[in-house]
Every structure is written in C-alpha cells, then in structure tokens.
C-alpha atoms as a PDB file:
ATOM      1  CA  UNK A   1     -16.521  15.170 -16.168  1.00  0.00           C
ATOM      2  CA  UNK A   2     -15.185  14.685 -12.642  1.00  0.00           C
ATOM      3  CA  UNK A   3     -12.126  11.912 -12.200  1.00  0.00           C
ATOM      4  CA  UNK A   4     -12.408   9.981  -9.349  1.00  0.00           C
ATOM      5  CA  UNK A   5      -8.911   9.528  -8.254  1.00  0.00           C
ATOM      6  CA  UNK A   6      -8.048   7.480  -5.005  1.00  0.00           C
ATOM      7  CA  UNK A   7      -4.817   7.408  -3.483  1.00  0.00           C
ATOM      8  CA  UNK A   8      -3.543   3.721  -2.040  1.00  0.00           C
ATOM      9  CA  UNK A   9      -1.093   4.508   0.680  1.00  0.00           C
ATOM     10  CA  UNK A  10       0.790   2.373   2.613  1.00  0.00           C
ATOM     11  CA  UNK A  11       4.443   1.414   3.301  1.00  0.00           C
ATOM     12  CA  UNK A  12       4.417  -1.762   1.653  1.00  0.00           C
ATOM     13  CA  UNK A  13       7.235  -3.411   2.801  1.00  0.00           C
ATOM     14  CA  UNK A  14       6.808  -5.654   1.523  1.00  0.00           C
ATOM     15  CA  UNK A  15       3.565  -4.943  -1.690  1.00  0.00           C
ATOM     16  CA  UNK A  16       1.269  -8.264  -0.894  1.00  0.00           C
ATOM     17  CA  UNK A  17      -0.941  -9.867  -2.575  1.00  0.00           C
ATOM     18  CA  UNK A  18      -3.646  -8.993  -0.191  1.00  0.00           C
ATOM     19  CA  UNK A  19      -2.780  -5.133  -1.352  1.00  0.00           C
ATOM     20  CA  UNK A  20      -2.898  -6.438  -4.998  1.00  0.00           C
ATOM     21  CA  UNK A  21      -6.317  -8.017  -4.363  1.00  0.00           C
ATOM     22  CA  UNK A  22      -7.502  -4.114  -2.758  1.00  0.00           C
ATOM     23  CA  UNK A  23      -5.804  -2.261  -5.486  1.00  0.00           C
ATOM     24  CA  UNK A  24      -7.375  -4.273  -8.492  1.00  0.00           C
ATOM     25  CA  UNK A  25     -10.955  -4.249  -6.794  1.00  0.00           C
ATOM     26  CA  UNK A  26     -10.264  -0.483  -6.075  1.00  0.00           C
ATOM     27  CA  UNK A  27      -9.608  -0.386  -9.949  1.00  0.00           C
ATOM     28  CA  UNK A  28     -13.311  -1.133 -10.686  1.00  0.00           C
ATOM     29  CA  UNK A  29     -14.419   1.441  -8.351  1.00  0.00           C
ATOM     30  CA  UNK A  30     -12.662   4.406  -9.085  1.00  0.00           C
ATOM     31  CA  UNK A  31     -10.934   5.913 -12.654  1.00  0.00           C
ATOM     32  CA  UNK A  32      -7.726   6.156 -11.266  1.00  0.00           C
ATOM     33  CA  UNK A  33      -5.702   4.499  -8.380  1.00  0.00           C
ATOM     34  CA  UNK A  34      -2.936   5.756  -7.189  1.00  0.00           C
ATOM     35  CA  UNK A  35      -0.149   3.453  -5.261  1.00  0.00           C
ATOM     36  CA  UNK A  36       1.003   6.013  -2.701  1.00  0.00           C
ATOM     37  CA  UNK A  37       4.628   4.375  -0.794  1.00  0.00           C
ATOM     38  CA  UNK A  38       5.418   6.755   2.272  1.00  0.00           C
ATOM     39  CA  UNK A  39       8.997   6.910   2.641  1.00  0.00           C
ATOM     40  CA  UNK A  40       9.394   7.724   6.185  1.00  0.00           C
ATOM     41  CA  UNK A  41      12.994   8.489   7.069  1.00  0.00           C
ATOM     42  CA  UNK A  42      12.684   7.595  10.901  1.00  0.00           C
ATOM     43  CA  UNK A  43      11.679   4.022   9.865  1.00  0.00           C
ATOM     44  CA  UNK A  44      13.832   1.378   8.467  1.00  0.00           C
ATOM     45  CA  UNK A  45      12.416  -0.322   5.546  1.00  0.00           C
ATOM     46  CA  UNK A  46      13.326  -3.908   4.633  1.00  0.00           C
ATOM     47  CA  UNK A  47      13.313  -3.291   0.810  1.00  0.00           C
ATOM     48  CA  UNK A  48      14.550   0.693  -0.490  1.00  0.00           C
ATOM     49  CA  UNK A  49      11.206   2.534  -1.705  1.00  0.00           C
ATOM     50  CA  UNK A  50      12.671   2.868  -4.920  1.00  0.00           C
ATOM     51  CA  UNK A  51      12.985  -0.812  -5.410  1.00  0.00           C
ATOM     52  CA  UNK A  52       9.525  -1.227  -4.243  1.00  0.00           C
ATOM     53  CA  UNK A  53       8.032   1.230  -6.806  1.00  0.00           C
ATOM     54  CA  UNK A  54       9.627  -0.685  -9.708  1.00  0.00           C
ATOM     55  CA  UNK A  55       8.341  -3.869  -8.971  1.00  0.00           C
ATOM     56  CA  UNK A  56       5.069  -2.816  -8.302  1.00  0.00           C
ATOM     57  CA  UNK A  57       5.194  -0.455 -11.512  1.00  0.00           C
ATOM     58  CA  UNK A  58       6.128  -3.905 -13.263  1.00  0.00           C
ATOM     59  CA  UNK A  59       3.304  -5.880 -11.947  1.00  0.00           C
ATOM     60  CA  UNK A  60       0.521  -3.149 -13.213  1.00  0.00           C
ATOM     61  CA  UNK A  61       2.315  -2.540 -16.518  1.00  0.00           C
ATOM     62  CA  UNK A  62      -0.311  -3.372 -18.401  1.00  0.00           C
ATOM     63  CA  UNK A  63      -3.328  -1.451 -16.276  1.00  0.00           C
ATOM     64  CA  UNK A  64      -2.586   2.471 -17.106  1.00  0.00           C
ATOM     65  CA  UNK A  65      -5.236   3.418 -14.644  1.00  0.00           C
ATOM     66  CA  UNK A  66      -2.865   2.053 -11.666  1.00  0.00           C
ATOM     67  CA  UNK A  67       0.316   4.198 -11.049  1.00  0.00           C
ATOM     68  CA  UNK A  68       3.248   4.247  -8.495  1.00  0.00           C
ATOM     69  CA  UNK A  69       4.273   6.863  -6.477  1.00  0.00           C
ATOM     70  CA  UNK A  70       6.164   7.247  -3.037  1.00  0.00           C
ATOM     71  CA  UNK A  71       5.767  10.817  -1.474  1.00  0.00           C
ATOM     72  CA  UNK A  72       6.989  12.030   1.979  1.00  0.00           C
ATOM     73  CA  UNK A  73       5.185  13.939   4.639  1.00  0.00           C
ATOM     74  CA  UNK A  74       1.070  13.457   5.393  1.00  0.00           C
ATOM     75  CA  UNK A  75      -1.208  11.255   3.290  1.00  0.00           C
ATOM     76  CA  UNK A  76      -3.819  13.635   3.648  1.00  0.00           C
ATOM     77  CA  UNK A  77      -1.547  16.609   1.848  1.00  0.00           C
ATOM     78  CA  UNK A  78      -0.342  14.209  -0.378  1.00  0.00           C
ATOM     79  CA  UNK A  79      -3.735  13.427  -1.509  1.00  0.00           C
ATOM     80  CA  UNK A  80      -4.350  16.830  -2.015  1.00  0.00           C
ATOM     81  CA  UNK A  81      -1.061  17.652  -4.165  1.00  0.00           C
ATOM     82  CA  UNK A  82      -2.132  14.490  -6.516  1.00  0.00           C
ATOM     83  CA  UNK A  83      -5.735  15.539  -6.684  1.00  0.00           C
ATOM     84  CA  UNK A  84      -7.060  12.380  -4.789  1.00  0.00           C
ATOM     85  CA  UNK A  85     -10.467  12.696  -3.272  1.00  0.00           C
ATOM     86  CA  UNK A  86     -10.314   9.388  -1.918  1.00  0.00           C
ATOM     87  CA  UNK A  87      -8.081   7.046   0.446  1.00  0.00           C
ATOM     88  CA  UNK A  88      -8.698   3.246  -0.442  1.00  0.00           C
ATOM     89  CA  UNK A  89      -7.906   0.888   2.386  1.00  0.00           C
ATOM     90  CA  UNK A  90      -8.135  -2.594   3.446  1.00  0.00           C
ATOM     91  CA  UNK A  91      -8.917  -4.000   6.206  1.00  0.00           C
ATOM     92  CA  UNK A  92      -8.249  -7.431   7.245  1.00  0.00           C
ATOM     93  CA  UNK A  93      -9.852  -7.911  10.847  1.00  0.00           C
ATOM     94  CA  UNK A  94     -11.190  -5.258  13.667  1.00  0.00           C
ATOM     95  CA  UNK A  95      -7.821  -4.228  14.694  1.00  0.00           C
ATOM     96  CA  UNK A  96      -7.191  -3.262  11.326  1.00  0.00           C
ATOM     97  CA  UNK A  97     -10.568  -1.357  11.728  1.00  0.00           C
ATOM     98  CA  UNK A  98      -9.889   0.294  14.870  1.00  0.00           C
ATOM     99  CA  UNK A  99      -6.591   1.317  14.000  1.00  0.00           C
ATOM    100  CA  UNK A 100      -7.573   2.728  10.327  1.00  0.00           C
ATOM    101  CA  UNK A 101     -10.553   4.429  11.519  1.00  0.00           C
ATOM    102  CA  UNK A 102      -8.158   6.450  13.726  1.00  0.00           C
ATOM    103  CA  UNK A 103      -6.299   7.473  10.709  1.00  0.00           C
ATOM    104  CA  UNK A 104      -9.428   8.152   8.440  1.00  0.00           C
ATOM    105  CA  UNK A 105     -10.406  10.387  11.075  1.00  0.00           C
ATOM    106  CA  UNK A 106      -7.082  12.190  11.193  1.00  0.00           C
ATOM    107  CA  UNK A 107      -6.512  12.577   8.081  1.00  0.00           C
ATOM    108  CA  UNK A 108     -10.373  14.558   7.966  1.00  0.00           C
ATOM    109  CA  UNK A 109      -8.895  16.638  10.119  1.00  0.00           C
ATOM    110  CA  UNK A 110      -6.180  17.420   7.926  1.00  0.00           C
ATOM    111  CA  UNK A 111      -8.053  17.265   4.391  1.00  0.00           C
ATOM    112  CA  UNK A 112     -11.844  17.768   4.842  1.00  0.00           C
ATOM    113  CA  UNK A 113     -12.777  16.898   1.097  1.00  0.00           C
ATOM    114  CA  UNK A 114     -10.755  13.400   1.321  1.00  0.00           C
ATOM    115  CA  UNK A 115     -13.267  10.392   2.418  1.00  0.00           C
ATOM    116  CA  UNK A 116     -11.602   7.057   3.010  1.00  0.00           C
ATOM    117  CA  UNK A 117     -12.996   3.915   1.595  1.00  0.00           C
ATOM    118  CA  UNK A 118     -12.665   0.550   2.986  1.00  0.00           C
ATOM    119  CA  UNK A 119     -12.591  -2.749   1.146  1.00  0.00           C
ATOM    120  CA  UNK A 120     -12.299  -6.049   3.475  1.00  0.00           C
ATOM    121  CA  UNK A 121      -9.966  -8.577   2.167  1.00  0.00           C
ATOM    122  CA  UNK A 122     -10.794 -11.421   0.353  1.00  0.00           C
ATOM    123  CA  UNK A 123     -10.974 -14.283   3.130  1.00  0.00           C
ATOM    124  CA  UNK A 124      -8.232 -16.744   1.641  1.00  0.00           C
ATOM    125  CA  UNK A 125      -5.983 -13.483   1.949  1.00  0.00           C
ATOM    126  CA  UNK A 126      -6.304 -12.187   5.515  1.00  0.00           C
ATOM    127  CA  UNK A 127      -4.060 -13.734   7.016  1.00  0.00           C
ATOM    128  CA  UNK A 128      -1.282 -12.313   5.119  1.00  0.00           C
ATOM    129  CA  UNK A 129       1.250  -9.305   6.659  1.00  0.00           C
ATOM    130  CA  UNK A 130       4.036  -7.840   5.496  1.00  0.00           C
ATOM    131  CA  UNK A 131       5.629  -7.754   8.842  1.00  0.00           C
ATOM    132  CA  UNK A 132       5.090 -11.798   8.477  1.00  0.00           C
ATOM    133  CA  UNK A 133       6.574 -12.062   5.117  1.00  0.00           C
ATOM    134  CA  UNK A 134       9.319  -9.704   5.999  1.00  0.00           C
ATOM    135  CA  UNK A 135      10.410 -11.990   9.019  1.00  0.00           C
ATOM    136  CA  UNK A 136       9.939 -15.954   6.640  1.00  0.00           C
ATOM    137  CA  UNK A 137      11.640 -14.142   3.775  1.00  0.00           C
ATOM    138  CA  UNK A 138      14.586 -12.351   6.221  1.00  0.00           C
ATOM    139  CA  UNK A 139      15.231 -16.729   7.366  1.00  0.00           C
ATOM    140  CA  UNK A 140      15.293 -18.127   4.205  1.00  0.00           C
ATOM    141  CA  UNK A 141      11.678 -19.089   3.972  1.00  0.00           C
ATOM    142  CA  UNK A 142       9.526 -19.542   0.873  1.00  0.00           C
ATOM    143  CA  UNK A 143       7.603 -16.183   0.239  1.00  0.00           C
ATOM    144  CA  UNK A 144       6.238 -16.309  -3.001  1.00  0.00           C
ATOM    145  CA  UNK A 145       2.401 -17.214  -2.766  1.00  0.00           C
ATOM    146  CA  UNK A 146       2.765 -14.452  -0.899  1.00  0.00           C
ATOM    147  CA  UNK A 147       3.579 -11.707  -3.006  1.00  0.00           C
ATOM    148  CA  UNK A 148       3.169 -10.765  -6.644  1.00  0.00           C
ATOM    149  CA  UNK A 149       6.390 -10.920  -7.416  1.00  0.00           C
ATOM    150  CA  UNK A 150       9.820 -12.506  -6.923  1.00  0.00           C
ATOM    151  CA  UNK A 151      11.788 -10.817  -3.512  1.00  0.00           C
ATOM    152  CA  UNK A 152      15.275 -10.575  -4.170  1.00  0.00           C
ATOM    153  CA  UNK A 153      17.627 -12.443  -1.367  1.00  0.00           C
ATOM    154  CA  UNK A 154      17.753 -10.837   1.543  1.00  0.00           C
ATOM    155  CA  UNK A 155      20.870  -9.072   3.055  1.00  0.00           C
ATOM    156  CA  UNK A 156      21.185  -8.407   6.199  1.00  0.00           C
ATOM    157  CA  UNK A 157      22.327  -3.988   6.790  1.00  0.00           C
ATOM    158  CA  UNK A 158      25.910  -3.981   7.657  1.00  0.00           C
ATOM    159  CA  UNK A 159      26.324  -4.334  11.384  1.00  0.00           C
ATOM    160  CA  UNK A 160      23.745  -6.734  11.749  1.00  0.00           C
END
C-alpha cells in the first residue's frame, strides 16, 4: 500500500492559525503531513526554529499523523529525503497564487515526482499573516486569536 505523505513547508514565524486550519484539512487528505520549518541562515527569524517546532509539536500531540520537522536547503530535496510526494499549500488571495505557483513550478524543476496541492483558506482566516502578527505581538499587542498557542514576550536582539 502506497503512503501518501505531504510535506507542509513554510517558515512559520510565527505557526498561525490559518496554517493550523491548512494542516488539519491537509490531515483528511493525505496519511501523513509533514510540518516542514526552513531554517534559512541568511534570514532573521523572530522566534528560534527550535522553539517553533516545540510548540507546534505540542499543539498536534495528540494527531500522530502530523509531525514537526525543520530541514535546511531546497523544499523540493527535502521532500525527497522524507519521502513526500506532495507539497500542501495555502493560499489566501491571488498574490499568494501568483507567488506560490512560481515556487510549485520551481520546485518541478527540481523534483519531477513532487505535485503541489493547494487548499484556499477558510474566509474568516485570510486575513491573517505572520509578518502582521510578528509586528502587533513585537508592540505589545494582543496576538492570541491569532495563533494556536501562547507567544512568549517578545525581546528585542541585543543592539536593537
């Protein structure tokens, strides 16, 4: 019997609940999803990868077909080294569609047997961004109906 694994990437810098809405519906669609956190070191995340894996390991605790991993170098090898067949993504509006066709292409290119599936986001969660969470939370702002978990306080990198 053939597993159909798909591979969630993503920085998630913050994890949202609009990615918690695309990984449970991805769930039901495939027998194994795979939370895939690139940890680019030219990029500056707000929250360490590490910490990010934990408490999104903590929020699917209890659904063993969900797991948490953060890999570096291409998606598309990545994929590949996991045995993912699939990329699940979301897409929010037509810039999110332009922009992740792009990438689906790409990553073709660079993987022929990986085909990328899209899911579009629930309405009431579209709106939601990590880049806007990241910049209420960084002032002091109320963040939690926006993620599916508590954000610890932010502190600001030395030098700041």
């Amino acid at each position: 019997m053939t597993t159909h694994v798909a591979l969630f990437p993503g920085s998630f810098d913050p994890f949202t609940n609009g990615h918690l809405d695309v990984v449970r519906r991805g769930a039901n669609l495939f027998d194994e999803v795979i939370i895939a956190i690139g940890n680019n070191s030219s990029k500056s995340r707000y929250l360490p990868v590490e910490q990010m894996v934990a408490l999104i390991e903590e929020v699917f605790r209890d659904e063993p077909r969900v797991s948490v991993r953060s890999y570096k170098g291409l998606t598309a090898d990545f994929a590949r080294e996991v045995g993912a067949r699939y990329l699940l993504r979301g897409l929010r509006n037509t810039t999110d569609f332009e922009y992740e066709n792009t990438i689906a292409q790409a990553n073709r290119h660079v993987n022929p047997e990986l085909e990328t599936v899209f899911l579009i986001t629930a309405p009431a969660l579209a709106a939601i961004s990590s880049t806007i969470i990241r910049e209420i939370h960084r002032f002091g702002g109320n963040v939690d109906s926006f993620v599916p978990f508590s954000l610890p306080a932010y502190a600001a990198p030395s030098g700041a």
